[in-house]
C-alpha atoms as a PDB file:
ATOM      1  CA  UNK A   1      66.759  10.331 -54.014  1.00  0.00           C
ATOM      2  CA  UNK A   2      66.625   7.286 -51.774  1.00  0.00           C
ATOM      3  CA  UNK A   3      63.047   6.983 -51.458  1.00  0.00           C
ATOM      4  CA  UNK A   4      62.259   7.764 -55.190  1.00  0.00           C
ATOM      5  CA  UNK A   5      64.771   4.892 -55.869  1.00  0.00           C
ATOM      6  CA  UNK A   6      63.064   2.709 -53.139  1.00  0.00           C
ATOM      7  CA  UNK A   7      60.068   3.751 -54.893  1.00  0.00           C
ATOM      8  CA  UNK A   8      61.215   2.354 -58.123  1.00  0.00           C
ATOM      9  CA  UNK A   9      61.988  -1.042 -56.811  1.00  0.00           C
ATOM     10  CA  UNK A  10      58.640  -1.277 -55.095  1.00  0.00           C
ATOM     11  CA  UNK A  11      56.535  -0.267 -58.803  1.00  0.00           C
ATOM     12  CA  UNK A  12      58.988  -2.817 -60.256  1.00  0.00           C
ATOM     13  CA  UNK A  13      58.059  -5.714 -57.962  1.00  0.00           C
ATOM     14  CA  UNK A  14      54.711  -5.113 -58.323  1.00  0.00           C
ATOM     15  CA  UNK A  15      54.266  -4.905 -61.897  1.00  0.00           C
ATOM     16  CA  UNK A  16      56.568  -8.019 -62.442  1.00  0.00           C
ATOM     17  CA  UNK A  17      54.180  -9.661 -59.812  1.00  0.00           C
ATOM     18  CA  UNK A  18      51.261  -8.504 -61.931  1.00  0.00           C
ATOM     19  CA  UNK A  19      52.559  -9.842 -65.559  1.00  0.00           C
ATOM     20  CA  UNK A  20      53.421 -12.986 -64.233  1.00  0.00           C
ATOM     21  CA  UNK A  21      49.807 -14.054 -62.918  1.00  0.00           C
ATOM     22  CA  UNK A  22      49.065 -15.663 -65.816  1.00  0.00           C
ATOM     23  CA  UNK A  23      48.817 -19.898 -65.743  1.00  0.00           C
ATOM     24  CA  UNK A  24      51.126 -22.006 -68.028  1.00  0.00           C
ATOM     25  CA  UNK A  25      52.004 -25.289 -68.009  1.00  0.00           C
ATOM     26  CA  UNK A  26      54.260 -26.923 -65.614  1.00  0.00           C
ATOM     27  CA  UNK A  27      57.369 -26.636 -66.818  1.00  0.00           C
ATOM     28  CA  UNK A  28      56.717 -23.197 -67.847  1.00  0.00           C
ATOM     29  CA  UNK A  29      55.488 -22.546 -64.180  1.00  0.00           C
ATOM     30  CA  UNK A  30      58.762 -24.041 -62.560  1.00  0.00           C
ATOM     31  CA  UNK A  31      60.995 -22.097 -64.968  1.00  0.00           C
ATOM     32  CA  UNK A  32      58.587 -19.095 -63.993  1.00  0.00           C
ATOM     33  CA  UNK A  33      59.175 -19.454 -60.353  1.00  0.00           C
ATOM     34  CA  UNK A  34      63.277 -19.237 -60.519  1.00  0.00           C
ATOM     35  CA  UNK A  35      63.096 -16.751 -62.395  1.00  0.00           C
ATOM     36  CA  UNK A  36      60.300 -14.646 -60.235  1.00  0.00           C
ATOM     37  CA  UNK A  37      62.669 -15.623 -57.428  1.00  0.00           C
ATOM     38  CA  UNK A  38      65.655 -14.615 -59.002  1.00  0.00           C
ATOM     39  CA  UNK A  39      64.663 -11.005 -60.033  1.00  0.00           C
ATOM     40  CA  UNK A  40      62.615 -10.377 -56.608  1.00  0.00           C
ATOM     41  CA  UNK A  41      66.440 -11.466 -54.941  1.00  0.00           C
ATOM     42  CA  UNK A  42      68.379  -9.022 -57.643  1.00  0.00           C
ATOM     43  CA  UNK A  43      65.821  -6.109 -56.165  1.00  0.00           C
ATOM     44  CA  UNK A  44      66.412  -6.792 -52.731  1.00  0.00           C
ATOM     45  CA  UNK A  45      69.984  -6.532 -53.444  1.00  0.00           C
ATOM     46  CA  UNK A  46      69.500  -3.070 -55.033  1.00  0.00           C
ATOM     47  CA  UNK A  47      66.924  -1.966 -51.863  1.00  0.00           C
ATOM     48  CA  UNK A  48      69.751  -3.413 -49.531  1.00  0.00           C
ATOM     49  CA  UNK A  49      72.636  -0.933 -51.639  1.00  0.00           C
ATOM     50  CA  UNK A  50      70.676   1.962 -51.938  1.00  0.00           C
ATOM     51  CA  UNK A  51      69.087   2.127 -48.427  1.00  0.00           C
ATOM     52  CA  UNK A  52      70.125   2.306 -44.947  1.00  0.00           C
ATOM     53  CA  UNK A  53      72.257   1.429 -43.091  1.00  0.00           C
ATOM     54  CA  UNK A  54      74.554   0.267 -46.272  1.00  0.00           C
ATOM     55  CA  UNK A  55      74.340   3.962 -47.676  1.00  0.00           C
ATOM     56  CA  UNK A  56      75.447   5.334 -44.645  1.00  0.00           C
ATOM     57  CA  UNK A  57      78.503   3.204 -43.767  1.00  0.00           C
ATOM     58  CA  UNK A  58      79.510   3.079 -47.480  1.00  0.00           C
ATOM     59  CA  UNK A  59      79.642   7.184 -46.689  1.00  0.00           C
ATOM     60  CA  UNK A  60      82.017   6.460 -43.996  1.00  0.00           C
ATOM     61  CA  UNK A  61      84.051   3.087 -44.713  1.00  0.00           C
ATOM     62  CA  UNK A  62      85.530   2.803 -47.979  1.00  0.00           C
ATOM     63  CA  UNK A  63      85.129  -0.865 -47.841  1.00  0.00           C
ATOM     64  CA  UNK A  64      81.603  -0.802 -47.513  1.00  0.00           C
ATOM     65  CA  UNK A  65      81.050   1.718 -50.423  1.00  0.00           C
ATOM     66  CA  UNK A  66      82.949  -1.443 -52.380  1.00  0.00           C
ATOM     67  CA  UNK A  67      80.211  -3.939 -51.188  1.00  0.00           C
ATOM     68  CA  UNK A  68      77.603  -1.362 -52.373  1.00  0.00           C
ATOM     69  CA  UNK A  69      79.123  -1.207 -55.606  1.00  0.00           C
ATOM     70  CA  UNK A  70      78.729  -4.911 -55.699  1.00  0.00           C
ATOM     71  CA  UNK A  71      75.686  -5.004 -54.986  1.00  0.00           C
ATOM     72  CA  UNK A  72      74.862  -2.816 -57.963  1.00  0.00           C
ATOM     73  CA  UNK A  73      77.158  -4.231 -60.360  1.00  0.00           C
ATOM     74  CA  UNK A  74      77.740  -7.867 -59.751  1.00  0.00           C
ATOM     75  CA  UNK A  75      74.906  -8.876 -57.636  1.00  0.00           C
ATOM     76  CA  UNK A  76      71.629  -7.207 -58.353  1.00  0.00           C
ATOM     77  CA  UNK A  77      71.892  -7.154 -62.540  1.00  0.00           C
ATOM     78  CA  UNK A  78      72.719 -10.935 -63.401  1.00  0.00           C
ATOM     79  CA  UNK A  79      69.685 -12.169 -60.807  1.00  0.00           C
ATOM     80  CA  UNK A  80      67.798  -9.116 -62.468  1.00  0.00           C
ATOM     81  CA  UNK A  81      68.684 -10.210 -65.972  1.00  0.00           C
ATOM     82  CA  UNK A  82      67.576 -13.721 -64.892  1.00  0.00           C
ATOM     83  CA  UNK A  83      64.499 -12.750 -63.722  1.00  0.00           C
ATOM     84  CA  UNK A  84      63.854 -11.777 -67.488  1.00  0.00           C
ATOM     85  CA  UNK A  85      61.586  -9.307 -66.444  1.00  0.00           C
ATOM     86  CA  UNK A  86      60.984  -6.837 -69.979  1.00  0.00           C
ATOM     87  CA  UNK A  87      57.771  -8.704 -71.051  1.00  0.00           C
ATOM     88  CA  UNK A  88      56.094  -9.322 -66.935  1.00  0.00           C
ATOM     89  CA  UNK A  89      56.282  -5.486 -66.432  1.00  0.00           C
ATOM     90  CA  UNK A  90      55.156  -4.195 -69.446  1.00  0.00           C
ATOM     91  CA  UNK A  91      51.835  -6.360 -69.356  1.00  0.00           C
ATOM     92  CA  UNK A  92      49.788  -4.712 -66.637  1.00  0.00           C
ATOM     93  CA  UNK A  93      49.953  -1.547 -69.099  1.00  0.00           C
ATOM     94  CA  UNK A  94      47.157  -0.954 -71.142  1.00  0.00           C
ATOM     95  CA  UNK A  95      47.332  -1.892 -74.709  1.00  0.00           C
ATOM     96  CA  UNK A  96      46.775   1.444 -75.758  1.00  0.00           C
ATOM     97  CA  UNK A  97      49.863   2.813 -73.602  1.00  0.00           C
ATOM     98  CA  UNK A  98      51.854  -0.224 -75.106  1.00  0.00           C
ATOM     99  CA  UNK A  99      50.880   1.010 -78.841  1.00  0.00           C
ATOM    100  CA  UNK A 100      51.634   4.449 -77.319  1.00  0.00           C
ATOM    101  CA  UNK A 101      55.625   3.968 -76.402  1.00  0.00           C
ATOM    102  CA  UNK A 102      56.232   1.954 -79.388  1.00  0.00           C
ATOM    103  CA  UNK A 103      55.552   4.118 -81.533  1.00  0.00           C
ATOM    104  CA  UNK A 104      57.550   6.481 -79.995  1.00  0.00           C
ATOM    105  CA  UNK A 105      60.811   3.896 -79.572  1.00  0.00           C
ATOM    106  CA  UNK A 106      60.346   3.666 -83.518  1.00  0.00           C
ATOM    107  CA  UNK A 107      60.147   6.876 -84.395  1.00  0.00           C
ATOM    108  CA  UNK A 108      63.110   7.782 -82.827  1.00  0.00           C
ATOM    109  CA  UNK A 109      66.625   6.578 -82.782  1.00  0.00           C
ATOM    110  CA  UNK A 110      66.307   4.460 -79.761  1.00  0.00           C
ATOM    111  CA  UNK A 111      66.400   1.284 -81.977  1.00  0.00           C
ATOM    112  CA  UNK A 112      69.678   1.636 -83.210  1.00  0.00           C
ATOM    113  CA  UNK A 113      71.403   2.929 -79.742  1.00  0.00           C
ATOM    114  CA  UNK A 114      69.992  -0.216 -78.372  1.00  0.00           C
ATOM    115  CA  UNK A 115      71.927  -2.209 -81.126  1.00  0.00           C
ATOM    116  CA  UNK A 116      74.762  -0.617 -80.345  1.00  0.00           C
ATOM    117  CA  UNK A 117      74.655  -0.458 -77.200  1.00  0.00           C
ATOM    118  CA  UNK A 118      73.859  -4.547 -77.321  1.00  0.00           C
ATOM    119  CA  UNK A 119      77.142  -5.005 -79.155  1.00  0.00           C
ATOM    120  CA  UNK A 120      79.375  -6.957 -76.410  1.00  0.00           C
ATOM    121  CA  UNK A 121      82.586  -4.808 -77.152  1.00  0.00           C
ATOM    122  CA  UNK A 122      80.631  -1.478 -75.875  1.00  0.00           C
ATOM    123  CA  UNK A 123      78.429  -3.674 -72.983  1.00  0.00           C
ATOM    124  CA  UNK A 124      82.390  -4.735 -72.158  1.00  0.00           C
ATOM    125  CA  UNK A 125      83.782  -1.374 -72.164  1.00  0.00           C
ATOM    126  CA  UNK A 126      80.852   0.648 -70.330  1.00  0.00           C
ATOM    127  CA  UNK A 127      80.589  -1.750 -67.475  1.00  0.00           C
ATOM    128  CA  UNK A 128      84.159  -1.748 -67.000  1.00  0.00           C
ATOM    129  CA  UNK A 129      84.945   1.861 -67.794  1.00  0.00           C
ATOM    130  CA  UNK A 130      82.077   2.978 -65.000  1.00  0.00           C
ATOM    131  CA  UNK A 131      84.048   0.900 -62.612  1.00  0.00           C
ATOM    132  CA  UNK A 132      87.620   2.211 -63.818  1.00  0.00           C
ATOM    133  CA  UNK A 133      86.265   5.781 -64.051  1.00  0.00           C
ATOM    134  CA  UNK A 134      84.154   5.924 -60.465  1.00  0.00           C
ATOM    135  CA  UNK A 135      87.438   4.830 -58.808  1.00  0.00           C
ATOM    136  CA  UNK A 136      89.662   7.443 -60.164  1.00  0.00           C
ATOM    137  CA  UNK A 137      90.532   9.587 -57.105  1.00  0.00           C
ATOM    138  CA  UNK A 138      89.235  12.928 -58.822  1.00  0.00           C
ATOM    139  CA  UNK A 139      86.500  11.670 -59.872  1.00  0.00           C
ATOM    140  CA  UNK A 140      85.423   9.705 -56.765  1.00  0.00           C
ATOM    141  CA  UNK A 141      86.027  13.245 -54.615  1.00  0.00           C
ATOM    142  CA  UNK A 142      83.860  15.006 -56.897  1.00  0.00           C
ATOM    143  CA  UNK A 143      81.337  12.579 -56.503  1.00  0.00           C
ATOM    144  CA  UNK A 144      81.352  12.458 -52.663  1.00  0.00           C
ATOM    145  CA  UNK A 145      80.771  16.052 -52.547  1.00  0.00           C
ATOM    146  CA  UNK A 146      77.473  15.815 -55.034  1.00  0.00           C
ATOM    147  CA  UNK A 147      74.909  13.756 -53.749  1.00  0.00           C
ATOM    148  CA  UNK A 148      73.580  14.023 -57.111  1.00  0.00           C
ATOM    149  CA  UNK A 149      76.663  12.748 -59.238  1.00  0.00           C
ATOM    150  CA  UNK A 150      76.881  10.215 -56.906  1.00  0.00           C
ATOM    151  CA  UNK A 151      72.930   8.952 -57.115  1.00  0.00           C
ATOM    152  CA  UNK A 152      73.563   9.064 -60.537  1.00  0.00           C
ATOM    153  CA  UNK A 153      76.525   6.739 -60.579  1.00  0.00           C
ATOM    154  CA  UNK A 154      74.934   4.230 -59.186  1.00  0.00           C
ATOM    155  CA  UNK A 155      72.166   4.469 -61.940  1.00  0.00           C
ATOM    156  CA  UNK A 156      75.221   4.035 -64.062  1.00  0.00           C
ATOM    157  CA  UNK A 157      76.346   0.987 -62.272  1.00  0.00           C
ATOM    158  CA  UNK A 158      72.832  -0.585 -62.651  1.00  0.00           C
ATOM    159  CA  UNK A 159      72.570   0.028 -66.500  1.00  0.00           C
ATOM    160  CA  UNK A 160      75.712  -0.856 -67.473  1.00  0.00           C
ATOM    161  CA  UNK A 161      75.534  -3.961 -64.812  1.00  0.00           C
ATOM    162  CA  UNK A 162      72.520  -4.857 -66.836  1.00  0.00           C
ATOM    163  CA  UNK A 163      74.029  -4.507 -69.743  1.00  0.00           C
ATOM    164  CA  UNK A 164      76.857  -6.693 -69.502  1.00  0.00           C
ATOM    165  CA  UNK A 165      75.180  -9.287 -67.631  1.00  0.00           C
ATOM    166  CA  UNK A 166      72.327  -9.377 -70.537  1.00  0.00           C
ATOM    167  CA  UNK A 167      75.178 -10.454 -72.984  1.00  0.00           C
ATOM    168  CA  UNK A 168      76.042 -13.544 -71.628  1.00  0.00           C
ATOM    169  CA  UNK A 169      72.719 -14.789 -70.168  1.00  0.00           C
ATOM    170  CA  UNK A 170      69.535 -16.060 -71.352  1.00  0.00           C
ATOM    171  CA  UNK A 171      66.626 -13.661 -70.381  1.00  0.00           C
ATOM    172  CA  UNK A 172      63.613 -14.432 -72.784  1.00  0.00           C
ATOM    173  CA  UNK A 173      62.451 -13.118 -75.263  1.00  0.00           C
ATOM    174  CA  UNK A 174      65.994 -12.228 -75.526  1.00  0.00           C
ATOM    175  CA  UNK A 175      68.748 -14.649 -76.080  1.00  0.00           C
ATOM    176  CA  UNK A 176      72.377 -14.261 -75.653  1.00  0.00           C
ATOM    177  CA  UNK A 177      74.151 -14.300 -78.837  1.00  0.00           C
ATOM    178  CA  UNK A 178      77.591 -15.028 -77.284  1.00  0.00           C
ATOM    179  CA  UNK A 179      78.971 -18.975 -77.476  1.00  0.00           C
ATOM    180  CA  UNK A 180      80.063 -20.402 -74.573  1.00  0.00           C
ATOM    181  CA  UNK A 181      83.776 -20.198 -75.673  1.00  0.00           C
ATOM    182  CA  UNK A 182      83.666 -16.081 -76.203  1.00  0.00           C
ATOM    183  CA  UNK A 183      81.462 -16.292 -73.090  1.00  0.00           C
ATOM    184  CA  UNK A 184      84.556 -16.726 -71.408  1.00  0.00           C
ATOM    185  CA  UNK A 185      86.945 -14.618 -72.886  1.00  0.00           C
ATOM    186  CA  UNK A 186      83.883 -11.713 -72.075  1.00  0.00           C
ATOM    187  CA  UNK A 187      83.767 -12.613 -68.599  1.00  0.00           C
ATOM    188  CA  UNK A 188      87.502 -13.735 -68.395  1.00  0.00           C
ATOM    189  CA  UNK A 189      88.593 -10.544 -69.421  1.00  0.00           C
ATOM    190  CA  UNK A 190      86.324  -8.406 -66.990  1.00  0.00           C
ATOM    191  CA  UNK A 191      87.480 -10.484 -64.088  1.00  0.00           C
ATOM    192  CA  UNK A 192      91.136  -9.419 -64.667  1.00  0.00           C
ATOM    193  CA  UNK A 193      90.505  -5.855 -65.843  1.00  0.00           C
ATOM    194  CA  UNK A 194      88.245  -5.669 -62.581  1.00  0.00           C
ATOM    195  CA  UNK A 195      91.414  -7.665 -60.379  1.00  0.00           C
ATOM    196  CA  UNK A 196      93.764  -5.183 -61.915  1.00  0.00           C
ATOM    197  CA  UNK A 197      91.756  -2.052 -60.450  1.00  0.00           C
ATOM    198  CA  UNK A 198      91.974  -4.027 -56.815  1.00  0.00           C
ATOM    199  CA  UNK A 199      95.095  -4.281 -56.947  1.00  0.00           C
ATOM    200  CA  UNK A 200      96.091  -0.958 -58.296  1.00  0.00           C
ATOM    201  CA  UNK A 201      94.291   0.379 -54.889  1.00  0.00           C
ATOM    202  CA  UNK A 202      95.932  -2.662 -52.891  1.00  0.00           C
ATOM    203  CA  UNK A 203      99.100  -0.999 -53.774  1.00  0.00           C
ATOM    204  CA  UNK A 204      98.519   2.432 -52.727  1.00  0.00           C
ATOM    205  CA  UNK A 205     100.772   2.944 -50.160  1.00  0.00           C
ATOM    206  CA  UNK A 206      98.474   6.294 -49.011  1.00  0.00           C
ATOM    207  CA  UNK A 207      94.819   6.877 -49.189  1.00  0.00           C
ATOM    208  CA  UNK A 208      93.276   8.057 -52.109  1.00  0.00           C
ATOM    209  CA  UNK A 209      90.476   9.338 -51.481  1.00  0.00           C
ATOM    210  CA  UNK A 210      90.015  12.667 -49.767  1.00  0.00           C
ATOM    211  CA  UNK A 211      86.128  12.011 -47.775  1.00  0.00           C
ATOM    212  CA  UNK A 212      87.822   9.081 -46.198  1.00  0.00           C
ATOM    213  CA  UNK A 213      90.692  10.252 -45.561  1.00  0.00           C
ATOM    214  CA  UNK A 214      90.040  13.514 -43.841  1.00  0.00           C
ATOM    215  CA  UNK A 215      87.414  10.942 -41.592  1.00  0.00           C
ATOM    216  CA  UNK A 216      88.012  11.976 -37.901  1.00  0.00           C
ATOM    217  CA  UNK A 217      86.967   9.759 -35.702  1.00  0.00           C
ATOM    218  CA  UNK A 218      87.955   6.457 -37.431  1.00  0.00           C
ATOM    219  CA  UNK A 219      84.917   3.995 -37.437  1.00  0.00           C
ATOM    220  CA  UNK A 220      85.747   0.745 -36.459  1.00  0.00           C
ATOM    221  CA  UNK A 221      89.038   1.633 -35.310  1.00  0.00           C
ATOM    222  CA  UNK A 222      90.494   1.247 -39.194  1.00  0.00           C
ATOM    223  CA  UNK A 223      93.017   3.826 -40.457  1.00  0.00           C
ATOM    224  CA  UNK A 224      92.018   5.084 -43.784  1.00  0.00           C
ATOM    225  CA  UNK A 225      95.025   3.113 -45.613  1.00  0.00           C
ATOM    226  CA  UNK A 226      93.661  -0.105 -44.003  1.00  0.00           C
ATOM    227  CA  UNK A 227      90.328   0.643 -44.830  1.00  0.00           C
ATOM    228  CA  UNK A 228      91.439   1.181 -48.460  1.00  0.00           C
ATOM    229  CA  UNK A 229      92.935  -1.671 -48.613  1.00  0.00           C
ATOM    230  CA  UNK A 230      90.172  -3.909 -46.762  1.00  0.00           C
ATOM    231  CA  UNK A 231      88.076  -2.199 -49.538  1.00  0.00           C
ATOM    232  CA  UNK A 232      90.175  -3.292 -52.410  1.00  0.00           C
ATOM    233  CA  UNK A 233      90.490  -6.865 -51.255  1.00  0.00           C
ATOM    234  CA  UNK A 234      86.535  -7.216 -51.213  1.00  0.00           C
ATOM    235  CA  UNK A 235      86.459  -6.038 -55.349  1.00  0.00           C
ATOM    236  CA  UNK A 236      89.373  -8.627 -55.860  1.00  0.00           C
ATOM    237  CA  UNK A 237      87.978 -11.503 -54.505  1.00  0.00           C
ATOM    238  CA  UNK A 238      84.177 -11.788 -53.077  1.00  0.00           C
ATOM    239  CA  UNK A 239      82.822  -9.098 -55.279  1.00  0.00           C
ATOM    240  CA  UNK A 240      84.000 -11.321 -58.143  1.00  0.00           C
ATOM    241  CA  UNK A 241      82.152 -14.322 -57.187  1.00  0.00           C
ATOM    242  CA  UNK A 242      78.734 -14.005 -59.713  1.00  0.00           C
ATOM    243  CA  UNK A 243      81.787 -13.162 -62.145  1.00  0.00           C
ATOM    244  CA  UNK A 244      83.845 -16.374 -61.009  1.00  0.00           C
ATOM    245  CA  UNK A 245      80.263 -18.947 -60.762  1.00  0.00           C
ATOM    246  CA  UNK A 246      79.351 -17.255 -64.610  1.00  0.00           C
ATOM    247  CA  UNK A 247      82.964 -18.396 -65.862  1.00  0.00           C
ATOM    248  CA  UNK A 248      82.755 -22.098 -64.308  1.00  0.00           C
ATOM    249  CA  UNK A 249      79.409 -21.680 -65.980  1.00  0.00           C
ATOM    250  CA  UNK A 250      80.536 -21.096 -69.352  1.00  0.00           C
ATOM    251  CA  UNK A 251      83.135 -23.605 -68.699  1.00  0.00           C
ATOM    252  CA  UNK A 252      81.071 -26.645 -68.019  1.00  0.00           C
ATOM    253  CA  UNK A 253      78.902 -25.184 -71.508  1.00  0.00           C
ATOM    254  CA  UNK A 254      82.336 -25.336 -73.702  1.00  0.00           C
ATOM    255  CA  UNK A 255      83.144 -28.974 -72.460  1.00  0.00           C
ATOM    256  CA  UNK A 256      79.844 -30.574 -72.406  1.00  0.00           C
ATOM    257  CA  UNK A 257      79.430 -33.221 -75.644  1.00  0.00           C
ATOM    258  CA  UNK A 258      77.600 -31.550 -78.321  1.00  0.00           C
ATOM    259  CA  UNK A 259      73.846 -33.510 -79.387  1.00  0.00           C
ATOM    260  CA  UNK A 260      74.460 -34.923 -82.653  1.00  0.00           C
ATOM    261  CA  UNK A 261      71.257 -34.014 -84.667  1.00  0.00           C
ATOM    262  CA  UNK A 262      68.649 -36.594 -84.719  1.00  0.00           C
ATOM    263  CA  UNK A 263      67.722 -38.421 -87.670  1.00  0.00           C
ATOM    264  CA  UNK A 264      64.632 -39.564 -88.618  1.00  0.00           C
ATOM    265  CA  UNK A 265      63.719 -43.105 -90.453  1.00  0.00           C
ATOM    266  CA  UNK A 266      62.565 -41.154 -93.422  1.00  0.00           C
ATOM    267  CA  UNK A 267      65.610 -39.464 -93.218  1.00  0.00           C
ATOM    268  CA  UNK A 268      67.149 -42.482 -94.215  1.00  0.00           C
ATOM    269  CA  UNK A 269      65.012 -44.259 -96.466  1.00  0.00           C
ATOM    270  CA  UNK A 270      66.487 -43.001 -99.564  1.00  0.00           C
ATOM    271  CA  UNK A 271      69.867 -44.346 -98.692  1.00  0.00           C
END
């Protein structure tokens, strides 16, 4: 599953490479090359998650299966997102292939999940009820003991990262529909329901999770509580940081003076 997900960042590189070839103007080519460097910097992040070594401490060190998790959620899909990459990687496929899937998208239902799915109450909720929901002892055991289940979390954690990151940032040809003001009550809100998780597990006074737990020997010389705990630390406060730079962000958008529309001489003739 690792290598087919390697693989998958490596065809996505490449194909953004290859729809982005194409000259444009210079301020289209500067906006072009932060956002090429932005998306090739959100895949690294996913390679860096998904391969080793990360993969194999985050099997063994509870706080370094939370900086994978950041990596999915809160790194790799806003630099993704700004890379605004739907248009560059569907261009090196032939027209005909193009016509092909569209047709398909429209004659099923796909259109309207995607609106709904779009609506920033269920982006909210998914990318904050995968987090809630992965952490849940039960439900992280079960996952530890099915590589499968837990491959396909983090294809969860990508999606709904994606998601929720796509509401509240510009990616052309798609534009945010949030204003900066409900911009940050969406992010506002995720930091706390995401600081109330870390310190739910901050709290524990006993591990809870069974793979760490049962652990013997203890890397690094950690006991599993203080592993926990080092874990739930890193979600509180640097796993939060794209989350903390995107509220400053909508901030400095809410307080900046709005343009007052310009008006033209002709405008004004008449008066």
């Amino acid at each position: 599953m690792t290598e087919l997900a390697l693989t998958g960042v490596a065809v996505a590189a490449i194909l953004y490479w290859l729809g982005t070839r194409a000259p444009r103007g210079s301020r289209a080519l500067r906006e072009r090359q932060w956002r090429a460097q932005a998306f090739y910097a959100g895949l690294v992040a996913l390679a860096l998650a998904i391969a080793p070594p990360l993969d194999r401490l985050a099997d063994k060190l509870f706080w370094w299966h939370m900086v994978q998790h950041a990596l999915l959620q809160m790194v790799a899909p806003p630099l993704i997102v700004l890379g605004a990459p739907w248009l560059a990687v569907w261009r090196p496929v032939s027209l005909g292939g193009r016509r092909r899937v569209s047709g398909w998208v429209v004659r099923t239902r796909l259109r309207g999940v995607a609106r709904v799915l779009a609506a920033p109450v269920v982006a909210w909720l998914l990318f904050l009820g995968s987090i809630w929901l992965s952490h849940l002892p039960a439900v992280f055991d079960f996952a530890a003991r099915n590589p499968l289940v837990h491959e396909s979390e983090h294809l969860v954690f990508v999606a709904t990262g994606l998601l929720f990151w796509s509401r509240v940032l510009d990616s052309p040809p798609f534009h945010a529909r949030l204003t900066h003001g409900w911009r940050l009550v969406f992010l506002v809100s995720a930091g706390l329901a995401e600081a109330a998780l870390s310190v739910v597990i901050l709290a524990q006074h006993a591990p809870l999770y069974a793979p760490y737990k049962s652990l013997s020997p203890r890397p690094e010389h950690l006991t599993a509580l203080a592993d926990q705990q080092l874990g739930g630390a890193i979600m509180l406060e640097p796993a939060s940081i794209p989350l903390l730079i995107a509220i400053i962000w909508s901030i400095g958008g809410l307080l900046a003076p709005r343009r007052k529309p310009h008006v033209s001489p002709a405008d004004t003739a008449g008066v």
